[in-house]
C-alpha atoms as a PDB file:
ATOM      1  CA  UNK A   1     -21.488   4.320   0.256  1.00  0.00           C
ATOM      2  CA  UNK A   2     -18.259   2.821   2.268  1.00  0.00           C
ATOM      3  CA  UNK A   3     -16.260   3.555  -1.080  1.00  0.00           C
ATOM      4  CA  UNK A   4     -14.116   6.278  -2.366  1.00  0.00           C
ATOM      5  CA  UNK A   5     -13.035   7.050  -6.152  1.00  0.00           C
ATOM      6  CA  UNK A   6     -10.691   9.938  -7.628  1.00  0.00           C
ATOM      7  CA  UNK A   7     -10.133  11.445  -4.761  1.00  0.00           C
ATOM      8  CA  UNK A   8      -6.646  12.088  -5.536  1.00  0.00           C
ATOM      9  CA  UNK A   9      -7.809  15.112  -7.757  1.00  0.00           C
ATOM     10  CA  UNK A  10      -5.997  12.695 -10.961  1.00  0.00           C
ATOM     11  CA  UNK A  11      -3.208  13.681  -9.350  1.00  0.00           C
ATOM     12  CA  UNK A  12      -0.501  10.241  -8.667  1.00  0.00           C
ATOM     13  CA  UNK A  13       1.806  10.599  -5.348  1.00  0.00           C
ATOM     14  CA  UNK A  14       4.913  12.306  -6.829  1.00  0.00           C
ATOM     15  CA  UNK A  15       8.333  11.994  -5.916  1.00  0.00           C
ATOM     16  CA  UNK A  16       9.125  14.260  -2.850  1.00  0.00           C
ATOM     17  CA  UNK A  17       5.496  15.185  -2.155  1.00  0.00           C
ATOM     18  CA  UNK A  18       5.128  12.558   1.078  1.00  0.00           C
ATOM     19  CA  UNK A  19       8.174  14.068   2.691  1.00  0.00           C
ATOM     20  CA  UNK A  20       7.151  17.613   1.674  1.00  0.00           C
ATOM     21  CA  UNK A  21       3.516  16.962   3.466  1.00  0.00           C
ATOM     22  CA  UNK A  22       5.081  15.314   6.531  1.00  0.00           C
ATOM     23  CA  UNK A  23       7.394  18.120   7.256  1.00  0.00           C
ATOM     24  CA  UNK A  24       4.881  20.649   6.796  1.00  0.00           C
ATOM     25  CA  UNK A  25       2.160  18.833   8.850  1.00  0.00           C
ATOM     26  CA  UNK A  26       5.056  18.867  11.689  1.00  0.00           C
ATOM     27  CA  UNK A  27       5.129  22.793  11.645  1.00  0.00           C
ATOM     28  CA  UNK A  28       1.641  23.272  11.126  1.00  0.00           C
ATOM     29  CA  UNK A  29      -0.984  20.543  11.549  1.00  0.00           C
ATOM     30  CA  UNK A  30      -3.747  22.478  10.147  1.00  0.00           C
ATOM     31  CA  UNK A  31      -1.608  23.572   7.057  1.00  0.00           C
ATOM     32  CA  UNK A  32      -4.108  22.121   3.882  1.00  0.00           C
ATOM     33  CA  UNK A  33      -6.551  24.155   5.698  1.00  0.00           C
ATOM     34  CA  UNK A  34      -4.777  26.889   7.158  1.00  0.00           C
ATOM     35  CA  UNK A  35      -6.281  30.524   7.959  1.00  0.00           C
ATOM     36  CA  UNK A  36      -3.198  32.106   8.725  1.00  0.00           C
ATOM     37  CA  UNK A  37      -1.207  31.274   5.261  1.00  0.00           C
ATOM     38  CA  UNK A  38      -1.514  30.144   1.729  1.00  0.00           C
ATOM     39  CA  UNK A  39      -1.232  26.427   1.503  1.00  0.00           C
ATOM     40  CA  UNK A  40      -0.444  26.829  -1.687  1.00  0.00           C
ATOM     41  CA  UNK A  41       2.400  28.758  -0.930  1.00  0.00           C
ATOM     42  CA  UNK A  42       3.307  26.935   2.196  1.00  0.00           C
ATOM     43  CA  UNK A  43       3.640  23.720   0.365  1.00  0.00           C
ATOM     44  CA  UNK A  44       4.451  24.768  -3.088  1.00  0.00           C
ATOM     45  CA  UNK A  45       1.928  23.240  -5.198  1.00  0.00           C
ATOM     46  CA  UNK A  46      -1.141  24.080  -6.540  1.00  0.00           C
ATOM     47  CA  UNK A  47      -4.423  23.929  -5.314  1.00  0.00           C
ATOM     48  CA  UNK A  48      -5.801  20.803  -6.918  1.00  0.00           C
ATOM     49  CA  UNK A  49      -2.578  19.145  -5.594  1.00  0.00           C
ATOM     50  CA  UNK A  50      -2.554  20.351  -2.039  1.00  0.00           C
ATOM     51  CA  UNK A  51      -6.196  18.704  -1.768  1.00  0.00           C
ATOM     52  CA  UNK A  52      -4.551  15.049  -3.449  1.00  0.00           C
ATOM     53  CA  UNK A  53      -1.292  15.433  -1.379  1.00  0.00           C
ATOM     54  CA  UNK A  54      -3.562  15.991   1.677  1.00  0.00           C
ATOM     55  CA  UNK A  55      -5.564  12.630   0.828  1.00  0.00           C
ATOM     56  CA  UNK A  56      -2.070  10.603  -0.060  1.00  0.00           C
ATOM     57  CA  UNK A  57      -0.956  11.069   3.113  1.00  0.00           C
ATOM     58  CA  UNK A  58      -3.607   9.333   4.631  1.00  0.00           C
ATOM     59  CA  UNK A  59      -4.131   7.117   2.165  1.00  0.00           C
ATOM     60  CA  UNK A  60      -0.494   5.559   2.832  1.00  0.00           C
ATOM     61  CA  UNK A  61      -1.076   5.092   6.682  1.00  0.00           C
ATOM     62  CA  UNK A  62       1.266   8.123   7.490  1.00  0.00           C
ATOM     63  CA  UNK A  63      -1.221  10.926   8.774  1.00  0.00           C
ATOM     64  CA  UNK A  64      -4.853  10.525   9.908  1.00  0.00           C
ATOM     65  CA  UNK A  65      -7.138  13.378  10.228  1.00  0.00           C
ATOM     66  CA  UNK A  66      -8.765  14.718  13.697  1.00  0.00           C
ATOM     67  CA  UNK A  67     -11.515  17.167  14.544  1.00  0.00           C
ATOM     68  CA  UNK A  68     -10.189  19.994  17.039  1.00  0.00           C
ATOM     69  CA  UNK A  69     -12.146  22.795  16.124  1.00  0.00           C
ATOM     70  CA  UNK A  70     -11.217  22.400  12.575  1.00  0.00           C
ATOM     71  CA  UNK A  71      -9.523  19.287  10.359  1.00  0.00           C
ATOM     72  CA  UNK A  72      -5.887  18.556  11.651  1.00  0.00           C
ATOM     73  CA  UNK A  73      -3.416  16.138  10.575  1.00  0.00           C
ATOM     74  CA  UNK A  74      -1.261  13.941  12.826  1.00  0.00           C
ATOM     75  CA  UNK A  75       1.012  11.575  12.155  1.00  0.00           C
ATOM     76  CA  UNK A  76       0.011   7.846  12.790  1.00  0.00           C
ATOM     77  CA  UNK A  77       3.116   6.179  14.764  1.00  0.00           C
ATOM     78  CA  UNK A  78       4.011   4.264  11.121  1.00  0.00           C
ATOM     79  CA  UNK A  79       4.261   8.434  10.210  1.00  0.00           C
ATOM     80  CA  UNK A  80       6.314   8.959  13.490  1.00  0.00           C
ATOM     81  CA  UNK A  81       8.504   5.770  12.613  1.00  0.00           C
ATOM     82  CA  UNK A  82       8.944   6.529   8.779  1.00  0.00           C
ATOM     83  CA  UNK A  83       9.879   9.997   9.595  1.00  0.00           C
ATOM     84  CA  UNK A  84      12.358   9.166  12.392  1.00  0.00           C
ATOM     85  CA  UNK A  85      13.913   6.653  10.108  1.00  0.00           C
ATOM     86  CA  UNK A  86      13.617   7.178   6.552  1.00  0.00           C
ATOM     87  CA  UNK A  87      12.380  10.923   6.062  1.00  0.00           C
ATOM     88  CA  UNK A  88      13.554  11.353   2.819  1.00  0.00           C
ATOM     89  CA  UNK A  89      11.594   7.803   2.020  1.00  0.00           C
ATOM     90  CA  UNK A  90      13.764   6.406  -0.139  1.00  0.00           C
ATOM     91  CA  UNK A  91      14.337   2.887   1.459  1.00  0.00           C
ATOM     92  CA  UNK A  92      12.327  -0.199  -0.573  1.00  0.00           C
ATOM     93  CA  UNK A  93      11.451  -1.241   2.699  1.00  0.00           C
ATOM     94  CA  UNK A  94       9.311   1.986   3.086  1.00  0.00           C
ATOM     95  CA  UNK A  95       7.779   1.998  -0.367  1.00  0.00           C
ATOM     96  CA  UNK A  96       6.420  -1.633   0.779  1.00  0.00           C
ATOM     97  CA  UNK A  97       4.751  -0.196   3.724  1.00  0.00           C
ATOM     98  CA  UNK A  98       3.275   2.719   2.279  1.00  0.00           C
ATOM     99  CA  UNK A  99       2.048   0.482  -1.063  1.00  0.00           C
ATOM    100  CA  UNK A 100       0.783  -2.149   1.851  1.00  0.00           C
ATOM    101  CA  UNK A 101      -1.651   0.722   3.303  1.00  0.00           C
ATOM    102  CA  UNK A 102      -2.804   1.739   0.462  1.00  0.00           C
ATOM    103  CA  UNK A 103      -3.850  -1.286  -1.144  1.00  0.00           C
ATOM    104  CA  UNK A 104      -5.366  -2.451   2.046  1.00  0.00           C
ATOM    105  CA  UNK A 105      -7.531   1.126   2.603  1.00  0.00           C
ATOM    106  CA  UNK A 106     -10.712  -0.457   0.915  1.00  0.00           C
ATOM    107  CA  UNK A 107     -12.566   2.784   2.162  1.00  0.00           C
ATOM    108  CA  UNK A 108     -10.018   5.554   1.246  1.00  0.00           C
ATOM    109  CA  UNK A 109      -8.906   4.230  -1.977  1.00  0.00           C
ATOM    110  CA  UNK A 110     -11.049   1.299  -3.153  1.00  0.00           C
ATOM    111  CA  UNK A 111      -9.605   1.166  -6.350  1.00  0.00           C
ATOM    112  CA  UNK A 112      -6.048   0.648  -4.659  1.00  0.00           C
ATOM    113  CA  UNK A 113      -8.118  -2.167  -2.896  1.00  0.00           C
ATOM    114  CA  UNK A 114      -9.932  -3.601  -5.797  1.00  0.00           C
ATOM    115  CA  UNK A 115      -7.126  -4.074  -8.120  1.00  0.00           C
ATOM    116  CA  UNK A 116      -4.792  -6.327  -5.732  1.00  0.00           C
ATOM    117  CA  UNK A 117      -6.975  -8.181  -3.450  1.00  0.00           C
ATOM    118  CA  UNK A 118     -10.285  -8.894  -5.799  1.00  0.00           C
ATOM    119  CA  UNK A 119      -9.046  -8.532  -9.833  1.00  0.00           C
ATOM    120  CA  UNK A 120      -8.170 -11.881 -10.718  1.00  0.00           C
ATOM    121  CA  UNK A 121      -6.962 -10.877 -13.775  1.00  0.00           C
ATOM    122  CA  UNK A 122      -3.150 -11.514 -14.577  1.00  0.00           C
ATOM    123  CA  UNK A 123      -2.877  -9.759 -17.615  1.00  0.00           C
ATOM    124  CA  UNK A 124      -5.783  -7.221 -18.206  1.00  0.00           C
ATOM    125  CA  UNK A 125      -6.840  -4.261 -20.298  1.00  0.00           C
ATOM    126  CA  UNK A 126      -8.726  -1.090 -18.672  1.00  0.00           C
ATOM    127  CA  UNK A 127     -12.135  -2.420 -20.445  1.00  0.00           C
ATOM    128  CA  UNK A 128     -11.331  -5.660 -17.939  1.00  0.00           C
ATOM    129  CA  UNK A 129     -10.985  -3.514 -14.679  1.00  0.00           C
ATOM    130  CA  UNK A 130     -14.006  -1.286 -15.784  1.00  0.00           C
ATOM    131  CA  UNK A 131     -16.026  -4.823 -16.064  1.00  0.00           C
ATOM    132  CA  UNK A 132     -14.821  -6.193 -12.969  1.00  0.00           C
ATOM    133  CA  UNK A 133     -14.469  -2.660 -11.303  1.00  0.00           C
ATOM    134  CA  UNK A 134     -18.259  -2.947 -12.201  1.00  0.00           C
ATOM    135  CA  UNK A 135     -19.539  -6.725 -11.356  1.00  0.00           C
ATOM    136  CA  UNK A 136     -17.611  -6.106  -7.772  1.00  0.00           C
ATOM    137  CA  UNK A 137     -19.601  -2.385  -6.878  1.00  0.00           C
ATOM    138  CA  UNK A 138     -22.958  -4.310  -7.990  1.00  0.00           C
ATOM    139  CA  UNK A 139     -22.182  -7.413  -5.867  1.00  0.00           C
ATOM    140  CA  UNK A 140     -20.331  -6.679  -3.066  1.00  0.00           C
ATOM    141  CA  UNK A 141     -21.558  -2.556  -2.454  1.00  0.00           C
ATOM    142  CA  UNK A 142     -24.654  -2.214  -4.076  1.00  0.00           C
ATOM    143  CA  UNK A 143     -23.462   0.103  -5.940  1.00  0.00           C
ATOM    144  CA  UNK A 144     -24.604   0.898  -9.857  1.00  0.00           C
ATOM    145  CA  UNK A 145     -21.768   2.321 -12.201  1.00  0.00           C
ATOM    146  CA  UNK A 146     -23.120   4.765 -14.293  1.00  0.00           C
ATOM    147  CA  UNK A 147     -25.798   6.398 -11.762  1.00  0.00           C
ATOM    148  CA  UNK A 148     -24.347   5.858  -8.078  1.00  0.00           C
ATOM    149  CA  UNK A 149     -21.030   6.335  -9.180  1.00  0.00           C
ATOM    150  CA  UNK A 150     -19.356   7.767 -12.499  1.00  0.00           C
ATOM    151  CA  UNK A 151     -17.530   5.978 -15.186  1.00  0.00           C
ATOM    152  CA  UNK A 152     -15.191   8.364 -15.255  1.00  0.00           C
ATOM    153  CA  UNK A 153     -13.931   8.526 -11.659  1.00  0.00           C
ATOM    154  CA  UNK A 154     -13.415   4.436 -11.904  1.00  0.00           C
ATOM    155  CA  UNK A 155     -11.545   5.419 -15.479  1.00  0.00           C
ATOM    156  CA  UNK A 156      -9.171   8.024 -13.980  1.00  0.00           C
ATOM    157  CA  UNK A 157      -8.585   5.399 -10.588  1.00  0.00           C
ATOM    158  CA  UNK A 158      -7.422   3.228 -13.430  1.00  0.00           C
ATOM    159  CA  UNK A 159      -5.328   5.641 -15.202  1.00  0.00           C
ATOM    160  CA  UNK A 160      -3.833   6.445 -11.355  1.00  0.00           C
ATOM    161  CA  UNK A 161      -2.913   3.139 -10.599  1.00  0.00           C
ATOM    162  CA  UNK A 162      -1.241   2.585 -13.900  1.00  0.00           C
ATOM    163  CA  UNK A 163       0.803   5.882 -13.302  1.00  0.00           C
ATOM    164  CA  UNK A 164       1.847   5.191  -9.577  1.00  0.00           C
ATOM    165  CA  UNK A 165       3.036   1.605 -10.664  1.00  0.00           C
ATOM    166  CA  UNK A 166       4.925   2.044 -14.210  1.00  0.00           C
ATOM    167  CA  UNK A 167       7.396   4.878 -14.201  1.00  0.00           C
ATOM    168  CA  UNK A 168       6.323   7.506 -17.344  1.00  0.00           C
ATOM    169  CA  UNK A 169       9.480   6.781 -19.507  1.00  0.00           C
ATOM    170  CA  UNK A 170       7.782   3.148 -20.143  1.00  0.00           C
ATOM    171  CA  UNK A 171       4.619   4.489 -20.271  1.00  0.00           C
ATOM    172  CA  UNK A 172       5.600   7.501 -22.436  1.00  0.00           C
ATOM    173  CA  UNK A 173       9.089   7.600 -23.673  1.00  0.00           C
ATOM    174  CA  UNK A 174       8.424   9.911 -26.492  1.00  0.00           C
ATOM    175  CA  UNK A 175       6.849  12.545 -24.039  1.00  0.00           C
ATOM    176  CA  UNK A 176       8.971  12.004 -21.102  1.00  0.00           C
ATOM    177  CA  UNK A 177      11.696  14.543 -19.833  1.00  0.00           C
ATOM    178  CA  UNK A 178      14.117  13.361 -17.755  1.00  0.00           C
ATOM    179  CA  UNK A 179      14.319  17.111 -15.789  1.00  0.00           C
ATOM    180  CA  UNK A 180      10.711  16.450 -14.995  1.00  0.00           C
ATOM    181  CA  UNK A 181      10.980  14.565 -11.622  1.00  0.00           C
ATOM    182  CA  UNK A 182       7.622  13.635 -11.912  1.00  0.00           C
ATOM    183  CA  UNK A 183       7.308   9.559 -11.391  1.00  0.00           C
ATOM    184  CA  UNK A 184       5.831   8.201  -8.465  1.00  0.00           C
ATOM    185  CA  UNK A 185       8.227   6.431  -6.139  1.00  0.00           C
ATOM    186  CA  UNK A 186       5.706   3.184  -5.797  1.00  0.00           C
ATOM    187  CA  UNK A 187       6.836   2.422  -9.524  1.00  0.00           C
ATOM    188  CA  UNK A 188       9.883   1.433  -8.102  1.00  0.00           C
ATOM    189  CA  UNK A 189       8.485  -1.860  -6.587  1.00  0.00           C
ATOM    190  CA  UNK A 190       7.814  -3.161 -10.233  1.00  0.00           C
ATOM    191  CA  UNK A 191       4.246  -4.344  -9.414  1.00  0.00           C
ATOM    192  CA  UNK A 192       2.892  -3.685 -12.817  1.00  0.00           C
ATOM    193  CA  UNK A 193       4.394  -4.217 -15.875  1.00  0.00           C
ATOM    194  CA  UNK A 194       3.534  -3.787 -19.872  1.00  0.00           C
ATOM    195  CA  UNK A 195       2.335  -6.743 -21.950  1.00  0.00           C
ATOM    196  CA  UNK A 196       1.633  -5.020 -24.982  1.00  0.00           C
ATOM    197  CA  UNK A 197       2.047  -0.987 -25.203  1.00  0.00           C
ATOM    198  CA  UNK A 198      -0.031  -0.659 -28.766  1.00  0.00           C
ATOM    199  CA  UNK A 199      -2.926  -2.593 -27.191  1.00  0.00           C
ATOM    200  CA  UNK A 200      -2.436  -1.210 -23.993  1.00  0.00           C
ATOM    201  CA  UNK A 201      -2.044  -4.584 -22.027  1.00  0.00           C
ATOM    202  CA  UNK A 202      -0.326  -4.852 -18.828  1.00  0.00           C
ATOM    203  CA  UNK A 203       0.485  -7.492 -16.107  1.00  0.00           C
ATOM    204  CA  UNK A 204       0.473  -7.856 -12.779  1.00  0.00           C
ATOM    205  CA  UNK A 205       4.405  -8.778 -11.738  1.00  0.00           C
ATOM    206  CA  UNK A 206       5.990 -10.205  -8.914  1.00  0.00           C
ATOM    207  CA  UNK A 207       8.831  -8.865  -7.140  1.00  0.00           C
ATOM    208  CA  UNK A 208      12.081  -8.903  -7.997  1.00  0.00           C
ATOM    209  CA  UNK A 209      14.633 -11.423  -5.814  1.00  0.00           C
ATOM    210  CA  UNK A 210      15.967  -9.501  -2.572  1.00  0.00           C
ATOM    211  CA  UNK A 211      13.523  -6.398  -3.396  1.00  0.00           C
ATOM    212  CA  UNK A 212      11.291  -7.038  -0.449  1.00  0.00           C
ATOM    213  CA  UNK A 213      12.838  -7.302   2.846  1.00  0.00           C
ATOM    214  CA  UNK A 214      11.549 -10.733   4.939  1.00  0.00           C
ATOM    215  CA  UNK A 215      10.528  -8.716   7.887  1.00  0.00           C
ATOM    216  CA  UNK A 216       8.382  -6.455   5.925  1.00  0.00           C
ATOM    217  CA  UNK A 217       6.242  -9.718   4.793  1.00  0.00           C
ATOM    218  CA  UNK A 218       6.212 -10.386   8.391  1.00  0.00           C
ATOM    219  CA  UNK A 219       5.292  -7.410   9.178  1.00  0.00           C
ATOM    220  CA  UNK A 220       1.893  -7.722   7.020  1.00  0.00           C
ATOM    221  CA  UNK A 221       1.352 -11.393   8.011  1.00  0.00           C
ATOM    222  CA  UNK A 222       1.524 -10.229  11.851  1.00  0.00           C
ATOM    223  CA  UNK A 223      -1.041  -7.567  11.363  1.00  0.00           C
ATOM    224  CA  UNK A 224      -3.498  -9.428   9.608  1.00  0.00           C
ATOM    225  CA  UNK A 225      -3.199 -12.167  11.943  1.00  0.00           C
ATOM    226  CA  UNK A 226      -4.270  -9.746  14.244  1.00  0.00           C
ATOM    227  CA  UNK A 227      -7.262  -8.231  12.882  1.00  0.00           C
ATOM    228  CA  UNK A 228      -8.673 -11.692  12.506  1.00  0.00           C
ATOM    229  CA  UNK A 229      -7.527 -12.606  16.040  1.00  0.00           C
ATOM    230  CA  UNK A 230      -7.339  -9.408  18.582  1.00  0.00           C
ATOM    231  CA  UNK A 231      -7.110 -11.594  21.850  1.00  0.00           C
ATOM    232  CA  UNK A 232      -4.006 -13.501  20.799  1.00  0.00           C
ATOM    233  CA  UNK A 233      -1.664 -11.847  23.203  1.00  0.00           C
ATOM    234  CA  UNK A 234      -4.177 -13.164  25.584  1.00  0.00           C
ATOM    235  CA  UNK A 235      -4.187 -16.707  24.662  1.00  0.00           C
ATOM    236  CA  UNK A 236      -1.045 -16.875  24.233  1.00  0.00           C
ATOM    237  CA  UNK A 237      -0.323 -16.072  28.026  1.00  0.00           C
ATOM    238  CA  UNK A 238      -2.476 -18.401  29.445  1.00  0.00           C
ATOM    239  CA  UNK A 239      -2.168 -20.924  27.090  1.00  0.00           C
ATOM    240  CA  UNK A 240       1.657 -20.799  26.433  1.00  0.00           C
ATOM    241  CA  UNK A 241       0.811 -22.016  22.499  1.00  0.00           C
ATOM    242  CA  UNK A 242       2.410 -20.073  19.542  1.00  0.00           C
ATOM    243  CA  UNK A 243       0.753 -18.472  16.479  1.00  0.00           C
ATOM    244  CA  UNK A 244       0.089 -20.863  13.475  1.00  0.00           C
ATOM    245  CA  UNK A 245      -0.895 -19.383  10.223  1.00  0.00           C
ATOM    246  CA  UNK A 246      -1.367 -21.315   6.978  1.00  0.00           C
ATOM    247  CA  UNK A 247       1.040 -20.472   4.068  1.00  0.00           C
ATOM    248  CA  UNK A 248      -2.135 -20.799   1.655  1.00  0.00           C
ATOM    249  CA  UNK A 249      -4.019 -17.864   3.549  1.00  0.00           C
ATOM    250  CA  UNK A 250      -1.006 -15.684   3.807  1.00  0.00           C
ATOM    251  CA  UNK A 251      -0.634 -16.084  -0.200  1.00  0.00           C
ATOM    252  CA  UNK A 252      -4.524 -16.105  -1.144  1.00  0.00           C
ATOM    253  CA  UNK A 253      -6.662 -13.681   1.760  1.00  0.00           C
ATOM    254  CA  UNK A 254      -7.616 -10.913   0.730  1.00  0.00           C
ATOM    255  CA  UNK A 255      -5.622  -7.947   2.091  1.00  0.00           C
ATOM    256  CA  UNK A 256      -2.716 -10.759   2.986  1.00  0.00           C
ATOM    257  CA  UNK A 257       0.871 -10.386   1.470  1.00  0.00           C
ATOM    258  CA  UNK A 258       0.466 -12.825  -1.231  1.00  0.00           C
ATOM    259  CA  UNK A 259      -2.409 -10.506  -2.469  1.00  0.00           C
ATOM    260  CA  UNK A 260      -1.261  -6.845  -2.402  1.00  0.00           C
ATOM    261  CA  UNK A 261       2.405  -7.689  -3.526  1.00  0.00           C
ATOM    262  CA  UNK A 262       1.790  -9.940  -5.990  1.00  0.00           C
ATOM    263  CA  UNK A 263       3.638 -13.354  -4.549  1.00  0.00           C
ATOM    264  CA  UNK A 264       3.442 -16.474  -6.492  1.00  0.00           C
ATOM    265  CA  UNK A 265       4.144 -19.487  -4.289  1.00  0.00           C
ATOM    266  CA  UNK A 266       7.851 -20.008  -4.729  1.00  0.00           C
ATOM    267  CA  UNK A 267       8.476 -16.531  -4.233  1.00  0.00           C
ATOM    268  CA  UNK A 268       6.502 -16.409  -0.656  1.00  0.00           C
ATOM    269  CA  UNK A 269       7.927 -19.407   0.581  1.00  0.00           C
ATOM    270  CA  UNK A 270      11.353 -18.312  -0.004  1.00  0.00           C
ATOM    271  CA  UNK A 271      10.774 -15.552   1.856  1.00  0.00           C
ATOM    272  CA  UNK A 272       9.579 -17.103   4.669  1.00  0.00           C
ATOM    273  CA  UNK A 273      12.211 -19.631   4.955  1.00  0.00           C
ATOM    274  CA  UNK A 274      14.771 -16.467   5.058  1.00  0.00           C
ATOM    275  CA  UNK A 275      12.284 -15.461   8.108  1.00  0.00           C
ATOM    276  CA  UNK A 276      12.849 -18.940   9.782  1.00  0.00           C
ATOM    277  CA  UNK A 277      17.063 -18.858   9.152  1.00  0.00           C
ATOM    278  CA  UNK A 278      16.180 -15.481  10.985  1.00  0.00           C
ATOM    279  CA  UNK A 279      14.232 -17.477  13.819  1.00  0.00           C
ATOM    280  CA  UNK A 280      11.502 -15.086  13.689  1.00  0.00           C
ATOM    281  CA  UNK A 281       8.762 -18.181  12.493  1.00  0.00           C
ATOM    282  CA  UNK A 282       9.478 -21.993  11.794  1.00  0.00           C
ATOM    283  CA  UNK A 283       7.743 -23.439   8.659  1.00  0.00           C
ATOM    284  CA  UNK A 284       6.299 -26.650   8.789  1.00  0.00           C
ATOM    285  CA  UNK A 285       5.626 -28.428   5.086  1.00  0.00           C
ATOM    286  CA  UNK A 286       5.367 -32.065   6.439  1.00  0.00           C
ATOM    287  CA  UNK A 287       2.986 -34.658   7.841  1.00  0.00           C
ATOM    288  CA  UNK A 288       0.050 -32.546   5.566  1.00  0.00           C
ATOM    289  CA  UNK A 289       0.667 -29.539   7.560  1.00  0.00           C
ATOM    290  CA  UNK A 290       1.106 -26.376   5.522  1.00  0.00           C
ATOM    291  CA  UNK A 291       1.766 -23.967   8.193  1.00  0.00           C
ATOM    292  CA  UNK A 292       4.026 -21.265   9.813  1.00  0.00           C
ATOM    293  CA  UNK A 293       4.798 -20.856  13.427  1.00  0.00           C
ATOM    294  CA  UNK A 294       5.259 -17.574  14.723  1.00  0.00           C
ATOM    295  CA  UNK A 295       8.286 -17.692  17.002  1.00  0.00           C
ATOM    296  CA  UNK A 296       8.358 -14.129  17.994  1.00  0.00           C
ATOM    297  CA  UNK A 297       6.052 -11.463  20.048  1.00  0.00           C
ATOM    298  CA  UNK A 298       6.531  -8.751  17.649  1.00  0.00           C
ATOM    299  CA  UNK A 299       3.447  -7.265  16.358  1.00  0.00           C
ATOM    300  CA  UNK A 300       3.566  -5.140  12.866  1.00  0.00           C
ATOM    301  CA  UNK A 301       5.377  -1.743  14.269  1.00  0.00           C
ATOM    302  CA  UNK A 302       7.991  -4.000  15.996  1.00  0.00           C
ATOM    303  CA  UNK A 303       8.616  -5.534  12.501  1.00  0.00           C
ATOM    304  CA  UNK A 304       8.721  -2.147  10.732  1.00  0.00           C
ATOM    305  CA  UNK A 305      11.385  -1.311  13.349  1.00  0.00           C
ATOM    306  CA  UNK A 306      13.774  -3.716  13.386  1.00  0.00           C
ATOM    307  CA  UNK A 307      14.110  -3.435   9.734  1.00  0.00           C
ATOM    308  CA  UNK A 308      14.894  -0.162   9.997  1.00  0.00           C
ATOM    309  CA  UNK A 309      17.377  -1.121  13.141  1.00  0.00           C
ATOM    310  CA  UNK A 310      18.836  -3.811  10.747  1.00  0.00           C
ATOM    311  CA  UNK A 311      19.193  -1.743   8.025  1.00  0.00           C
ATOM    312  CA  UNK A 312      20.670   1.362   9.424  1.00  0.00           C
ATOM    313  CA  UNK A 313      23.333  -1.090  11.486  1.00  0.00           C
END
């Protein structure tokens, strides 16, 4: 079974906890399982926590885990570049790459997966993921809710997702204290909003104008481009021809920007004509074509650091 549910112990990423886990992994890579102290202690949190902060951190693209005798962590270089740049993780830019792993990391958090790339729900209630959450197991996996895998690990992936995207004073202003620095920082990137809070009906949402930096889209379309075609640096050699990628896949493939940040089609081809006043593609909307170039040789770590490089100018 190439899918994983509630592995985050019901715990959401909370604010601090990323930074907290990188600098600890730093001193000790071995510190969620470490002989020699208390992680606990070490990290400050309780048990059930250290095991979700340990799975976060993967799940975001920022540590992966190795064998050497026992499980390490390691930062990946998007760890090494995140923590050289933005340690404290408090740049949008960063909360778009970490939201970008997870909702791509089909096998690490499916339900992360699911909801962008395959829900086609706008507006939805939990009974429509659990449906859908169901049809897609059955059809795509093999996989029967109920006796393969619980109801109630797709329910509390659900009641995740709703935490890490909605901050808990919309969710819960009644019960929500503001010295309790609780939210998770993804809420930030306003991906999910509320329809209707009696009936519990929400919305997928768009992002707001300037929120999402051009060459973090880039970023994304570059590395899917890639997966799909792994010899381009090749072809491009010998062939001397540039990259061309149509707008429609970038907004509609699954794993693709359009998909995991929610991008109607004015909103994506906006940003991409702030990418072409930045030369980094040319869009071409004429003569039936419905393309970008790619006028660059940056691949998806370039693009994550010359936005930091522009931004910390």
């Amino acid at each position: 079974m190439n899918v994983k549910y509630r592995a985050h112990e019901t715990f959401f990423i909370r604010k601090g906890w990323l930074t907290k886990g990188i600098k600890n992994v730093l001193v000790d890579s071995a510190v969620f399982i470490s002989r020699d102290t208390n992680p606990m202690d070490t990290l400050g949190i309780g048990a059930n926590m250290v095991k979700a902060l340990r799975y976060w951190l993967q799940a975001v693209g920022l540590t992966e885990e190795h064998w050497n005798g026992r499980r390490i962590q390691k930062l990946t270089r998007l760890g090494e570049i995140i923590h050289e740049n933005d340690p404290y993780m408090e740049e949008l830019g960063t909360l778009w790459l970490l939201h970008y792993k997870l909702a791509t990391n089909k096998e690490e958090a499916t339900a992360w997966y699911f909801f962008f790339n395959e829900f086609r729900a706008i507006e939805f209630t939990r009974d429509d993921f659990i449906t859908q959450t169901d049809n897609f197991l059955r059809d795509r996996e093999g996989i029967e809710l109920g006796e393969d895998l619980s109801l109630r690990s797709v329910e509390d992936d659900y009641s995740c997702i709703m935490n890490t995207y909605i901050p808990r004073i919309r969710l819960s202003p009644k019960k929500f204290d503001p010295e309790d620095n609780i939210d998770c920082p993804l809420g930030e990137l306003g991906l999910i909003d509320i329809v209707n809070k009696k009936d519990k009906v929400f919305k997928k949402s768009s992002p707001k104008k300037d929120t999402l930096h051009p060459l973090i889209l880039l970023a994304i379309i570059l590395e899917q481009y890639e997966k799909l075609n792994p010899n381009w640096r090749i072809t491009a050699i010998n062939d001397n021809e540039k990259r061309e990628i149509r707008i429609s896949e970038i907004q509609n493939s699954t794993c693709n920007a359009g998909k995991v940040f929610n991008l109607d089609i004015i909103a994506l081809t906006t940003l991409l004509y702030r990418l072409e006043l930045l030369k980094f593609v040319k869009v071409v909307r004429t003569a039936g074509l419905d393309i970008i170039k790619i006028e660059t040789d940056f691949d998806f770590l370039d693009c994550v650091q010359e936005y930091y490089r522009i931004i910390n100018r």
